[in-house]
C-alpha atoms as a PDB file:
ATOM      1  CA  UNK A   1    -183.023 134.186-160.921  1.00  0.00           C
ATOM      2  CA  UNK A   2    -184.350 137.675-161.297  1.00  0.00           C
ATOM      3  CA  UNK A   3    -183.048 138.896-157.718  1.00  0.00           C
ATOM      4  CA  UNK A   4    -181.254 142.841-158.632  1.00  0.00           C
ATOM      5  CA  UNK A   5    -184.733 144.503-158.475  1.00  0.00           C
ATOM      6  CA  UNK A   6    -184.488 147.704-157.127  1.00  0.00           C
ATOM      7  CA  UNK A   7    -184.305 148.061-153.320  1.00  0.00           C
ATOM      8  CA  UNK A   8    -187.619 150.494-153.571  1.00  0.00           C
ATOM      9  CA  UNK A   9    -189.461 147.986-154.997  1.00  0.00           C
ATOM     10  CA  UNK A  10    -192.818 147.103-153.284  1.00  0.00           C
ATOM     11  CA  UNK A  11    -192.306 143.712-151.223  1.00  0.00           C
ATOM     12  CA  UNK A  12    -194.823 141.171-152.368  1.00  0.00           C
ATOM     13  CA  UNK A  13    -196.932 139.645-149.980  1.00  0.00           C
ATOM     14  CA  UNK A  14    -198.062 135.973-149.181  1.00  0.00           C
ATOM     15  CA  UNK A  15    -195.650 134.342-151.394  1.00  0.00           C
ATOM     16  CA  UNK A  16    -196.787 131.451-152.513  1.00  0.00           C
ATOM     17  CA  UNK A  17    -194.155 128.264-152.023  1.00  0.00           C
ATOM     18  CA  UNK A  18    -194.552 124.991-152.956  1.00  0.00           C
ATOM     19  CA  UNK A  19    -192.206 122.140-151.072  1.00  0.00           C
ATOM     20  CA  UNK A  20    -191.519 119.184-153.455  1.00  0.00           C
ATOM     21  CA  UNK A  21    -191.290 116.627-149.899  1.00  0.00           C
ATOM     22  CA  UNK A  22    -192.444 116.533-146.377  1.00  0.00           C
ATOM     23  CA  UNK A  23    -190.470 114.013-144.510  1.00  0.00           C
ATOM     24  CA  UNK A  24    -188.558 115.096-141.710  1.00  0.00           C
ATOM     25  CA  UNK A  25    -186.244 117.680-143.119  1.00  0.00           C
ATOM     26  CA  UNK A  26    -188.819 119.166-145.067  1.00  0.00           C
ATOM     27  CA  UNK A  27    -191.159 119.531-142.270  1.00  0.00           C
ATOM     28  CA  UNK A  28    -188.738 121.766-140.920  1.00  0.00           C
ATOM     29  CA  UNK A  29    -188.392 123.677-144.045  1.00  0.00           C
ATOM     30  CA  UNK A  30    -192.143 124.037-144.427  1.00  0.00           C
ATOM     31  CA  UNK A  31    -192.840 124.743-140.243  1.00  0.00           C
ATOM     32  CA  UNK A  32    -190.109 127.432-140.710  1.00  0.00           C
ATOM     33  CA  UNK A  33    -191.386 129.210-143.825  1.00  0.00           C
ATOM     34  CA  UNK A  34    -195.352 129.177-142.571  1.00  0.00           C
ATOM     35  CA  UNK A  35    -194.322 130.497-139.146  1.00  0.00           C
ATOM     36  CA  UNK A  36    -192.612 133.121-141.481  1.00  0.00           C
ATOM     37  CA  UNK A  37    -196.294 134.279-142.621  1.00  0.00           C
ATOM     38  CA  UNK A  38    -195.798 132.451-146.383  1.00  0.00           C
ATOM     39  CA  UNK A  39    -198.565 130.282-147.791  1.00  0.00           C
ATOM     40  CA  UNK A  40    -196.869 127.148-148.491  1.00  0.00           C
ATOM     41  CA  UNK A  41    -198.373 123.866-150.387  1.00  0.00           C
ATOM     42  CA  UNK A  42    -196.731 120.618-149.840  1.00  0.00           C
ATOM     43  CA  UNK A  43    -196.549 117.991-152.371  1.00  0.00           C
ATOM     44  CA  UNK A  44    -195.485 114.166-151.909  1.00  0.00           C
ATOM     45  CA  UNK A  45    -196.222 110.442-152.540  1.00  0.00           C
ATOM     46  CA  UNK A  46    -198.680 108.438-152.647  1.00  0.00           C
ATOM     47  CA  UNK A  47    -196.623 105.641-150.281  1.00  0.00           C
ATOM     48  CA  UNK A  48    -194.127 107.600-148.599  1.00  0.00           C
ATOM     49  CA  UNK A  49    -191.759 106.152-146.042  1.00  0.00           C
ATOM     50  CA  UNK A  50    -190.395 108.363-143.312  1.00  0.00           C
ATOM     51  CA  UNK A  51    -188.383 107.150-140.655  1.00  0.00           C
ATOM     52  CA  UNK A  52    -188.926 110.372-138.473  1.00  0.00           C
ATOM     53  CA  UNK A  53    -192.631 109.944-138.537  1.00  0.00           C
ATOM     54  CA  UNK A  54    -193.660 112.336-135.147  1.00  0.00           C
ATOM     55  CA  UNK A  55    -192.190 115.387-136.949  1.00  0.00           C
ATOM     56  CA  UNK A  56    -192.790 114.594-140.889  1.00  0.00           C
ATOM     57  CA  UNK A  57    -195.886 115.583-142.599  1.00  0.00           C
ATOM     58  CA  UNK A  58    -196.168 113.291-144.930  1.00  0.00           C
ATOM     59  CA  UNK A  59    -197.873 111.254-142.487  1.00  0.00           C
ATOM     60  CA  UNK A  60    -200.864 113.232-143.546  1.00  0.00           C
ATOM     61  CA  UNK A  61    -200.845 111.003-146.878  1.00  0.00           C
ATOM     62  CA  UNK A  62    -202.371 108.257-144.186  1.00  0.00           C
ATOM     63  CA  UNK A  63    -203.891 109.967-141.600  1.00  0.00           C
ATOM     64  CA  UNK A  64    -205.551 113.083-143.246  1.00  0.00           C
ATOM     65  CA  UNK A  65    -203.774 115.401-141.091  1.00  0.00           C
ATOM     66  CA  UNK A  66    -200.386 115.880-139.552  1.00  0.00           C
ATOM     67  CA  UNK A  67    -199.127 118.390-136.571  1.00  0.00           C
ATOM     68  CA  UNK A  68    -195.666 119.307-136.063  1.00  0.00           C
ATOM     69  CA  UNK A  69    -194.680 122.028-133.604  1.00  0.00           C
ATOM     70  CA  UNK A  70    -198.039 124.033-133.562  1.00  0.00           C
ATOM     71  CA  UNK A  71    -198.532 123.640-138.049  1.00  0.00           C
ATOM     72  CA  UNK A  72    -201.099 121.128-139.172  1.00  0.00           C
ATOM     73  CA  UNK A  73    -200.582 119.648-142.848  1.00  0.00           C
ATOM     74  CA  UNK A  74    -203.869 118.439-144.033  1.00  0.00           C
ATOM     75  CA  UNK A  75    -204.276 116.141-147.302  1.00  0.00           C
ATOM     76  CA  UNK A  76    -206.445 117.579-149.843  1.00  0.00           C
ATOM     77  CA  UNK A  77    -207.276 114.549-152.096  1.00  0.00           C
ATOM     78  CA  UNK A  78    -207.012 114.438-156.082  1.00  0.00           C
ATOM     79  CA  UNK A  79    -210.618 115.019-157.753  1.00  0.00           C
ATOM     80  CA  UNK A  80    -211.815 111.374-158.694  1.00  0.00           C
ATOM     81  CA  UNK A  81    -212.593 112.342-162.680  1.00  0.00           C
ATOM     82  CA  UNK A  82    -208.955 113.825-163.293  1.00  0.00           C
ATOM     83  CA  UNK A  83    -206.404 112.585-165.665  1.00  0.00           C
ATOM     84  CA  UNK A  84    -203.552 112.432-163.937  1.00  0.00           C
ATOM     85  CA  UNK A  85    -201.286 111.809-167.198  1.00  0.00           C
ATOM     86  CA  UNK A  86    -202.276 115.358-168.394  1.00  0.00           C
ATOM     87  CA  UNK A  87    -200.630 118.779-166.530  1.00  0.00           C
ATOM     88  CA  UNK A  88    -203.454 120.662-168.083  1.00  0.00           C
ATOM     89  CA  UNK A  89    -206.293 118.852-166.274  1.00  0.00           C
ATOM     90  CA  UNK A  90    -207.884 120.466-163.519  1.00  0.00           C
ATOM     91  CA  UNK A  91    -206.742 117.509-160.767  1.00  0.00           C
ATOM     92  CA  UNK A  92    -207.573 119.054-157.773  1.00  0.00           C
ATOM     93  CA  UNK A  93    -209.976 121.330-156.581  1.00  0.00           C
ATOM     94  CA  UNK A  94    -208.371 124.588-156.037  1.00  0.00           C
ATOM     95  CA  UNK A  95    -211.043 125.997-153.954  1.00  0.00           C
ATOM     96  CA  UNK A  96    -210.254 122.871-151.571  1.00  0.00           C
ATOM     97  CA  UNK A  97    -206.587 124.133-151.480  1.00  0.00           C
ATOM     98  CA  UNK A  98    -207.485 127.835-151.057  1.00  0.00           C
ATOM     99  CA  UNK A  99    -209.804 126.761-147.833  1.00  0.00           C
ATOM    100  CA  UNK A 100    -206.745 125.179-146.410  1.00  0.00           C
ATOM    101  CA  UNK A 101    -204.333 128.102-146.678  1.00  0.00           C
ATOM    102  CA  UNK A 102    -207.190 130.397-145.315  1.00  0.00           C
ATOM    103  CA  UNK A 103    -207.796 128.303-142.625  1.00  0.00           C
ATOM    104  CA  UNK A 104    -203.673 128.801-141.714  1.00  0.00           C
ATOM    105  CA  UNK A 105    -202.812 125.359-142.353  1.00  0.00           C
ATOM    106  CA  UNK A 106    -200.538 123.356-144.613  1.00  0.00           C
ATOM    107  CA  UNK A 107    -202.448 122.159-147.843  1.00  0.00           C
ATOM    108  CA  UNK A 108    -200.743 118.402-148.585  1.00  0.00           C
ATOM    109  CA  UNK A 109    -201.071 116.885-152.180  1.00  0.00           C
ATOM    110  CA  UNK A 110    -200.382 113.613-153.477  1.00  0.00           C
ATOM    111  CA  UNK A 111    -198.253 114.374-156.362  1.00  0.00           C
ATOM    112  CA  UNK A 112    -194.792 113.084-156.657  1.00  0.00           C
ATOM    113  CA  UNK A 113    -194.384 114.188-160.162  1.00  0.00           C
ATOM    114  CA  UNK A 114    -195.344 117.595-158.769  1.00  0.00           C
ATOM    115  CA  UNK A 115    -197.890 118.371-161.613  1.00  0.00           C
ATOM    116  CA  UNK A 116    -199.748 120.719-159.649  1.00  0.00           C
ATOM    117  CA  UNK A 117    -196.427 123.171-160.238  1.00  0.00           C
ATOM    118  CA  UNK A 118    -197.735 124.287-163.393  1.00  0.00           C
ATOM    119  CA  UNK A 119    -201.479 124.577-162.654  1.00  0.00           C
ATOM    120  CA  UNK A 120    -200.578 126.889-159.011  1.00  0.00           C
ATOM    121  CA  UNK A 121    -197.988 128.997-160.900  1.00  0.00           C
ATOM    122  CA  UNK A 122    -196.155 129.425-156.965  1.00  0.00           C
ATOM    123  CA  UNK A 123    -193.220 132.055-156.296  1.00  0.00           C
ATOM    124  CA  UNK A 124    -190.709 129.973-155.147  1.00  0.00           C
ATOM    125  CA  UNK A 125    -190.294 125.619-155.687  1.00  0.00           C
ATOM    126  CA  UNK A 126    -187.956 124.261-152.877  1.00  0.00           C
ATOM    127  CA  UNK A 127    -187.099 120.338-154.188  1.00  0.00           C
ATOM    128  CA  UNK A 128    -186.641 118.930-150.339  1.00  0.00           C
ATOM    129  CA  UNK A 129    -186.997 115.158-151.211  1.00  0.00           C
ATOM    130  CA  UNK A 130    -183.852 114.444-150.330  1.00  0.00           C
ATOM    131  CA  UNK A 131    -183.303 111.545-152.977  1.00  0.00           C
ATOM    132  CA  UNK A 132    -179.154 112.073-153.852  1.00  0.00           C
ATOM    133  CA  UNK A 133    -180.494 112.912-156.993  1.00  0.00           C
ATOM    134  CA  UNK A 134    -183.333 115.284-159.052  1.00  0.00           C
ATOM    135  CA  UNK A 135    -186.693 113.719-159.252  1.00  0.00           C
ATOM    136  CA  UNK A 136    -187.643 116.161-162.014  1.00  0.00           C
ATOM    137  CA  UNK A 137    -187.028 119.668-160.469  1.00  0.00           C
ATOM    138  CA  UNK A 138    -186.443 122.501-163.120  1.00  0.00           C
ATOM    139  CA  UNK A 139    -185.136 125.932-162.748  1.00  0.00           C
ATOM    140  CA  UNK A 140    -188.187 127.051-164.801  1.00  0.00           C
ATOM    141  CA  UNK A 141    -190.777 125.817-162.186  1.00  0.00           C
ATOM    142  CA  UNK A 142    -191.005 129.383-160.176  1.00  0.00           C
ATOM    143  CA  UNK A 143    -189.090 132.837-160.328  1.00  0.00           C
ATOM    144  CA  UNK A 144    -187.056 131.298-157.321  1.00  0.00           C
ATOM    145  CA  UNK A 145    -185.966 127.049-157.272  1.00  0.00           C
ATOM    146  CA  UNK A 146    -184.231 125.955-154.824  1.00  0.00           C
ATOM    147  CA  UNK A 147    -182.726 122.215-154.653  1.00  0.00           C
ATOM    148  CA  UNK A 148    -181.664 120.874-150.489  1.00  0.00           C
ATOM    149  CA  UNK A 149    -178.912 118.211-150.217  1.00  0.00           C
ATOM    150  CA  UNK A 150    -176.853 116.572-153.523  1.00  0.00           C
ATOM    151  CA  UNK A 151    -178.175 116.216-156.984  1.00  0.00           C
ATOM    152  CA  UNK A 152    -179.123 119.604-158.046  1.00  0.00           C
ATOM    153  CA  UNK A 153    -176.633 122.610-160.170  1.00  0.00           C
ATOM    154  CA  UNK A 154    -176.896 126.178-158.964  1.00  0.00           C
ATOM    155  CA  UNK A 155    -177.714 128.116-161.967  1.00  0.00           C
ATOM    156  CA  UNK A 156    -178.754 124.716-164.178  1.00  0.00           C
ATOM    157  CA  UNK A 157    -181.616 122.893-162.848  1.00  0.00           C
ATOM    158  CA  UNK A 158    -181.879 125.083-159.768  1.00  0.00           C
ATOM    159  CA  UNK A 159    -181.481 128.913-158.846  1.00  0.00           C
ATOM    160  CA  UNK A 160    -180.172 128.051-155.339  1.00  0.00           C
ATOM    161  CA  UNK A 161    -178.494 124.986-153.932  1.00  0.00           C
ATOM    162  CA  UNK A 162    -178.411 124.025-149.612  1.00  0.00           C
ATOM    163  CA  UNK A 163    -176.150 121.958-148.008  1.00  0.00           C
ATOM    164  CA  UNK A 164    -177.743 119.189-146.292  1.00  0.00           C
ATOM    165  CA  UNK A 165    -174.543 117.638-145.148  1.00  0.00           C
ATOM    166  CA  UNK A 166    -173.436 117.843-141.670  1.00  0.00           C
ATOM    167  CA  UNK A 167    -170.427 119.709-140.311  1.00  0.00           C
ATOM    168  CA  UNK A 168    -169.100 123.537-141.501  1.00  0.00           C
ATOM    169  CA  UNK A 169    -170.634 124.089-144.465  1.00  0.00           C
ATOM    170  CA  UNK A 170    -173.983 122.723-143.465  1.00  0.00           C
ATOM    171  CA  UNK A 171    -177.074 125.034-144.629  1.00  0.00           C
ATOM    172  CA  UNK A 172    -174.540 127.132-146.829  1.00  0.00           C
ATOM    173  CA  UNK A 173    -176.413 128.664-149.782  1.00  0.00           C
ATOM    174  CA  UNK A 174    -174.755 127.373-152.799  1.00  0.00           C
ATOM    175  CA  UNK A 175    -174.890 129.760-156.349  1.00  0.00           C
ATOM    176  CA  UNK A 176    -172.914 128.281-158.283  1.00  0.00           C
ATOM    177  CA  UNK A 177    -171.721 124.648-158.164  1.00  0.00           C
ATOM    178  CA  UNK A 178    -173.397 121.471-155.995  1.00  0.00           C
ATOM    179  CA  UNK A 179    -173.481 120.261-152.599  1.00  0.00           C
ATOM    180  CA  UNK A 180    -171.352 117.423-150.915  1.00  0.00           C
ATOM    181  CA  UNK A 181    -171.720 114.174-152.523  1.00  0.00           C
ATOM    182  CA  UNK A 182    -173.961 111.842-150.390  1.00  0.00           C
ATOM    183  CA  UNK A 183    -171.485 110.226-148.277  1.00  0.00           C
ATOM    184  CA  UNK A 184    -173.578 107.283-146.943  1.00  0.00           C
ATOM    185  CA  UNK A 185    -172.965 107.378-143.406  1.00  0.00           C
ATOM    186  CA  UNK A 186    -175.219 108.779-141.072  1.00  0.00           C
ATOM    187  CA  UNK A 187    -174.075 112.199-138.641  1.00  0.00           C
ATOM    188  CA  UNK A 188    -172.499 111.171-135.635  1.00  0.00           C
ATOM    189  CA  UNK A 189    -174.280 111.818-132.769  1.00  0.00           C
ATOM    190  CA  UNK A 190    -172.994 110.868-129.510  1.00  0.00           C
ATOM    191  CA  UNK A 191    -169.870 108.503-131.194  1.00  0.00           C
ATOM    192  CA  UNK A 192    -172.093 106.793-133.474  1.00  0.00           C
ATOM    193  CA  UNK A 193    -173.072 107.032-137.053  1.00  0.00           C
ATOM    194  CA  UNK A 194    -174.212 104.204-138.851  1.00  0.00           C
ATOM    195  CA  UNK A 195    -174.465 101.695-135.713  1.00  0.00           C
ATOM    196  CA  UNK A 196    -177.577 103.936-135.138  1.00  0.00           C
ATOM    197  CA  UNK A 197    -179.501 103.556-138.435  1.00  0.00           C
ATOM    198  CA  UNK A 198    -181.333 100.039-138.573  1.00  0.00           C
ATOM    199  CA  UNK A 199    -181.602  98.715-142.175  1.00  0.00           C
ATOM    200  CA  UNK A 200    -183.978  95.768-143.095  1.00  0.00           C
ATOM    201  CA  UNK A 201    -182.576  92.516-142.808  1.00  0.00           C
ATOM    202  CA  UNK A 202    -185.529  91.076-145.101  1.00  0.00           C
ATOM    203  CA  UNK A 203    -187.885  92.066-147.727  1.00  0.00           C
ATOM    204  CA  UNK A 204    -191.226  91.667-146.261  1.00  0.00           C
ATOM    205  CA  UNK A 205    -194.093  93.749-144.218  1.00  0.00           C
ATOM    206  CA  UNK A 206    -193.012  95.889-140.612  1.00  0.00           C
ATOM    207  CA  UNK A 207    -195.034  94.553-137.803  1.00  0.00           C
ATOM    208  CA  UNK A 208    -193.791  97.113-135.262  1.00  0.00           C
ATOM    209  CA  UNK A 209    -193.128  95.543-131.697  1.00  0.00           C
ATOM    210  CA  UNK A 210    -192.147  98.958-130.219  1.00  0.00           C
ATOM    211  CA  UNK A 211    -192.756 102.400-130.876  1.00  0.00           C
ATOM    212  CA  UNK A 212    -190.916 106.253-131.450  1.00  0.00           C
ATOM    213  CA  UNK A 213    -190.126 107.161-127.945  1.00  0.00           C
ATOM    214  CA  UNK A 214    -189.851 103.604-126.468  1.00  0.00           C
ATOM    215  CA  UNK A 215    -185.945 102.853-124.293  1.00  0.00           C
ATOM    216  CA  UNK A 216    -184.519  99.754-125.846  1.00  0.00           C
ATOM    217  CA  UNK A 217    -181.026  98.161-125.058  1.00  0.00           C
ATOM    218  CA  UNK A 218    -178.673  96.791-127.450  1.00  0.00           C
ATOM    219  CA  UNK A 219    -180.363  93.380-128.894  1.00  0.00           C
ATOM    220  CA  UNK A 220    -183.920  94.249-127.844  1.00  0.00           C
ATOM    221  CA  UNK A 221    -186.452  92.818-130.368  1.00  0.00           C
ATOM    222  CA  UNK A 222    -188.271  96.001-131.965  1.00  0.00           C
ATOM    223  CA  UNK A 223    -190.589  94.941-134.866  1.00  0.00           C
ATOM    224  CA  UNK A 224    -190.356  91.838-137.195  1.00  0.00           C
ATOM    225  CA  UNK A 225    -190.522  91.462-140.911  1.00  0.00           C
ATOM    226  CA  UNK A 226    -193.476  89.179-142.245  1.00  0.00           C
ATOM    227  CA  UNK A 227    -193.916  88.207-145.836  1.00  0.00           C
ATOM    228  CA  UNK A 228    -197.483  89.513-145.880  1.00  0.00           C
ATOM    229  CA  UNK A 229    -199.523  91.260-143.446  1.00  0.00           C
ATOM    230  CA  UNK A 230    -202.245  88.739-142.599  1.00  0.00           C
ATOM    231  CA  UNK A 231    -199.338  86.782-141.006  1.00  0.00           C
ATOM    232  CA  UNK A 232    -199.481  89.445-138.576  1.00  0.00           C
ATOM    233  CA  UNK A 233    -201.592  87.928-135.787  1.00  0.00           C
ATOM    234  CA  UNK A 234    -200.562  84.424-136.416  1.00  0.00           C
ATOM    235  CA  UNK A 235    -198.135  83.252-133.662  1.00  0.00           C
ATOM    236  CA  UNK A 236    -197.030  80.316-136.348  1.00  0.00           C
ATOM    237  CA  UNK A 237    -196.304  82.740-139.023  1.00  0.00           C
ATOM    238  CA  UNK A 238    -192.629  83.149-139.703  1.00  0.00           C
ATOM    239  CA  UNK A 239    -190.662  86.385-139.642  1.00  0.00           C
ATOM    240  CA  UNK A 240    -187.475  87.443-139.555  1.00  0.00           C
ATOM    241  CA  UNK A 241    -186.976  89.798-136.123  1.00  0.00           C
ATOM    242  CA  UNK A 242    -185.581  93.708-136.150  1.00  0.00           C
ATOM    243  CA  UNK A 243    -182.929  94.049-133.300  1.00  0.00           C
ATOM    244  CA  UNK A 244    -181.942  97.597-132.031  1.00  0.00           C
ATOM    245  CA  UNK A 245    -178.419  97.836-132.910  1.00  0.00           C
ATOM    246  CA  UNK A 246    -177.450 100.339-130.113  1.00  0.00           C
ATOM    247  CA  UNK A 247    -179.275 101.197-126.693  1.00  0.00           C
ATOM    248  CA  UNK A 248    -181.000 104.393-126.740  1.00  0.00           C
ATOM    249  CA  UNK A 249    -184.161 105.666-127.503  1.00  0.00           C
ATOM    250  CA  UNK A 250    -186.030 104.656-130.834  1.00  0.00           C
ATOM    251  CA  UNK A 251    -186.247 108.412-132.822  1.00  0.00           C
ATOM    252  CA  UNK A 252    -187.443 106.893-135.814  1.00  0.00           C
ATOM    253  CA  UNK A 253    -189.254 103.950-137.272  1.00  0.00           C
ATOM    254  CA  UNK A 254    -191.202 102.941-140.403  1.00  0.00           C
ATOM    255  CA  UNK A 255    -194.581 102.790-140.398  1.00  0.00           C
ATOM    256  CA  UNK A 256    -196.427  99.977-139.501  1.00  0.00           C
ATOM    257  CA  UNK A 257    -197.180  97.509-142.506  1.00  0.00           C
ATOM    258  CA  UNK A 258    -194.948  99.048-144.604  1.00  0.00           C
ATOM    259  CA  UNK A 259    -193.537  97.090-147.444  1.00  0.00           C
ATOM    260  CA  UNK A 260    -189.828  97.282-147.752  1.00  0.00           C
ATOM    261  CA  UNK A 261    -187.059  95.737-149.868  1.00  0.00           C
ATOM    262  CA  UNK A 262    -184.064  94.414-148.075  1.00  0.00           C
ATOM    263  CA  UNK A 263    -182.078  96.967-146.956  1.00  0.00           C
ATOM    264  CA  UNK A 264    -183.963  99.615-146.428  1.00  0.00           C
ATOM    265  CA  UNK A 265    -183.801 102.207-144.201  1.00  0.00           C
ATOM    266  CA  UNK A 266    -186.426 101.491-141.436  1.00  0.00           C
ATOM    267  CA  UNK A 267    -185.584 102.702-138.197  1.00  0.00           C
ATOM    268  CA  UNK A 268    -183.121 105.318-135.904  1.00  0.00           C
ATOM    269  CA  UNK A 269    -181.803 105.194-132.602  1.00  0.00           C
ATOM    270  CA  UNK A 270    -180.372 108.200-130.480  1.00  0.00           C
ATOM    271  CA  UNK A 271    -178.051 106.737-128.276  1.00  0.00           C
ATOM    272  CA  UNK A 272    -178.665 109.542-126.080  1.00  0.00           C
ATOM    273  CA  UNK A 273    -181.339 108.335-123.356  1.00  0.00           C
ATOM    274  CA  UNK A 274    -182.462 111.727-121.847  1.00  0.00           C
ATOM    275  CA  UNK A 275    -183.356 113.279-124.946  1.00  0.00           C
ATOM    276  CA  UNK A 276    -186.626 111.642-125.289  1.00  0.00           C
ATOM    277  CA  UNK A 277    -188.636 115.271-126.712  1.00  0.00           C
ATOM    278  CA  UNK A 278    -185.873 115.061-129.615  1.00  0.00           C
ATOM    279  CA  UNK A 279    -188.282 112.517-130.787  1.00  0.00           C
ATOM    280  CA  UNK A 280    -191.659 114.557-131.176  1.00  0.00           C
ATOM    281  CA  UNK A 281    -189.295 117.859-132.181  1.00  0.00           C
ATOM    282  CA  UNK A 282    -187.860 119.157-135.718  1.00  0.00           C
ATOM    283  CA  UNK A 283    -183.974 118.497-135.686  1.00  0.00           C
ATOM    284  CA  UNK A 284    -180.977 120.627-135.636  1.00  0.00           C
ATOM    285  CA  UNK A 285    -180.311 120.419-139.154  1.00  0.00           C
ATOM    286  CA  UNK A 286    -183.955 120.280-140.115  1.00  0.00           C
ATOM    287  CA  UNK A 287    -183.930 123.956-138.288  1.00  0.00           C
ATOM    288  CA  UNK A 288    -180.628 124.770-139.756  1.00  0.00           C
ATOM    289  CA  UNK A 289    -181.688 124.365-143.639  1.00  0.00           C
ATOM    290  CA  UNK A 290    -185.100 125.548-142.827  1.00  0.00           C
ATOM    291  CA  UNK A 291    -183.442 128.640-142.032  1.00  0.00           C
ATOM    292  CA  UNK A 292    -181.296 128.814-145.417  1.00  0.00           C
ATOM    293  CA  UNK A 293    -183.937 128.499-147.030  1.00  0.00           C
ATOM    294  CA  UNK A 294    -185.681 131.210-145.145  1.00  0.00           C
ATOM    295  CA  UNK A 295    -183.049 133.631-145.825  1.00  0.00           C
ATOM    296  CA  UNK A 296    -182.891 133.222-149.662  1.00  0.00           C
ATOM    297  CA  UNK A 297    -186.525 133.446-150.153  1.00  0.00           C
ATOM    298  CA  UNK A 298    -186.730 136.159-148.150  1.00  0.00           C
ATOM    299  CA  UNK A 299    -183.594 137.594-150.104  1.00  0.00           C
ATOM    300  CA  UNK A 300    -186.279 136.911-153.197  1.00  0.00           C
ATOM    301  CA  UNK A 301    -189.009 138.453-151.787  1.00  0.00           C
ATOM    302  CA  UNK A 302    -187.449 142.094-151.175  1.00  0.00           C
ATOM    303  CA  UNK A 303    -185.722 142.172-154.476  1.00  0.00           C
ATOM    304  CA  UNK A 304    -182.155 141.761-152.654  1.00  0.00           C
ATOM    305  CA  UNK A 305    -179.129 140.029-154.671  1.00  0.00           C
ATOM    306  CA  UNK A 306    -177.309 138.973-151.779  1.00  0.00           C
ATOM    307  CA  UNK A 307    -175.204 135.533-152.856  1.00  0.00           C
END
């Protein structure tokens, strides 16, 4: 990474920053660096499966548009005559994408191999799909790449690294090296880590029963798994029930008439009853990386080798 430019050197303006992800964490990473005045492009699947769905914009894959803290993502669809197996094709309509930014919004594209990269030419790649592992990130994507959570070498596939697990060293900017191995349990919060997380008992369909937001006590009934989604409205249909494992308040949980394998991640409890606006705001960490990442690009931007 070219970041020993001379202090004197004119700051450039209205980087442009592409965020491969925009579930939960990534939200906060993308909220954080358009408050900051950048123009930033989102890019994610076409099926994707956030937990945290009140503060992820991905949800804009379904709905067209997603709000998080006073930012609006909105989907700008993939022109109908492209070919999507070719980088070089013009697959979206860049004027579409330019009317977006100008409009002071979040421009949201369907493209988990992130094949747009090459056609937008952006300043600065931040991989925030939080997978464990690269999805296909390269340190020759942008002048700046920068890889959140496990999976990705400072100086190798990525310029910078982020840690993304909890405790002292979360946020740290990594240079050389990786961060934490994924560890597999959930952050405690309030004595409990992995009682919290819900995991699908059954392969099948979510048929939610409750909603983010809702109070539920230990054994309460939130959603049930069908085999296929016209079994929804059939009392005689058999499913196999979602229980909350803890009582609290239901942060997170899968979309409805989402298809899952069995044991999947599908839903989150906060054991912690009064804070209900956690639910509908970007997290700690989220706001913790977000600002990480803020700081190195930012680092970028003014030509300032600080790591």
């Amino acid at each position: 990474m070219s970041m020993n430019q001379s202090n004197n050197q004119i700051i450039k303006k209205n980087l442009l920053i592409i965020c491969r992800g925009a579930g939960d964490l990534a939200t906060g990473i993308i909220n954080r660096l358009h408050r900051a005045g950048h123009r930033v492009i989102a890019l994610e699947t076409d099926y994707p499966a956030a937990i945290r769905r009140q503060v992820s914009f991905c949800e804009a894959v379904y709905d067209g548009s997603a709000a998080v803290e006073g930012v609006t993502a909105r989907l700008v669809p993939a022109l109908t005559d492209a070919e999507p197996a070719h980088i070089t094709s013009e697959k979206w309509d860049r004027s579409a994408i330019e009317a977006v930014l100008e409009a002071g919004e979040v421009p949201l594209l369907i493209d988990s191999k992130g094949e747009s990269i090459a056609l937008l030419k952006p300043d600065v790649v931040v991989d925030a799909i939080i997978a464990k592992k690269n999805l296909g990130t390269t340190i020759n994507m942008a002048p700046l790449v920068i890889g959140v959570g496990p999976g990705f070498t400072a100086g190798q596939d990525v310029h910078l690294v982020i840690e993304s697990m909890r405790g002292h060293n979360l946020a740290r900017i990594i240079t050389d090296g990786m961060a934490q191995p994924n560890t597999g349990v959930p952050g405690n919060i309030a004595g409990f880590t992995s009682e919290r997380v819900i995991h699908a008992p059954a392969a099948g369909y979510i048929h939610d029963v409750r909603k983010i937001g809702d109070i539920v006590q230990k054994g309460d009934e939130i959603a049930r798994i069908y085999s296929d989604k016209g079994s929804f409205d059939n009392e005689l249909s058999e499913y196999v029930p979602v229980n909350a494992t803890i009582t609290g308040i239901i942060r997170g949980l899968i979309r409805e008439g989402y298809y899952f394998r069995e044991g999947f991640k599908i839903a989150d409890i906060d054991p912690r009853e009064s804070e209900l606006t956690n639910c509908f705001t970007i997290s700690d960490k989220a706001r913790s990386i977000a600002g990480s990442v803020l700081e190195a690009v930012s680092a970028f931007e003014h030509g300032v080798k600080s790591y």
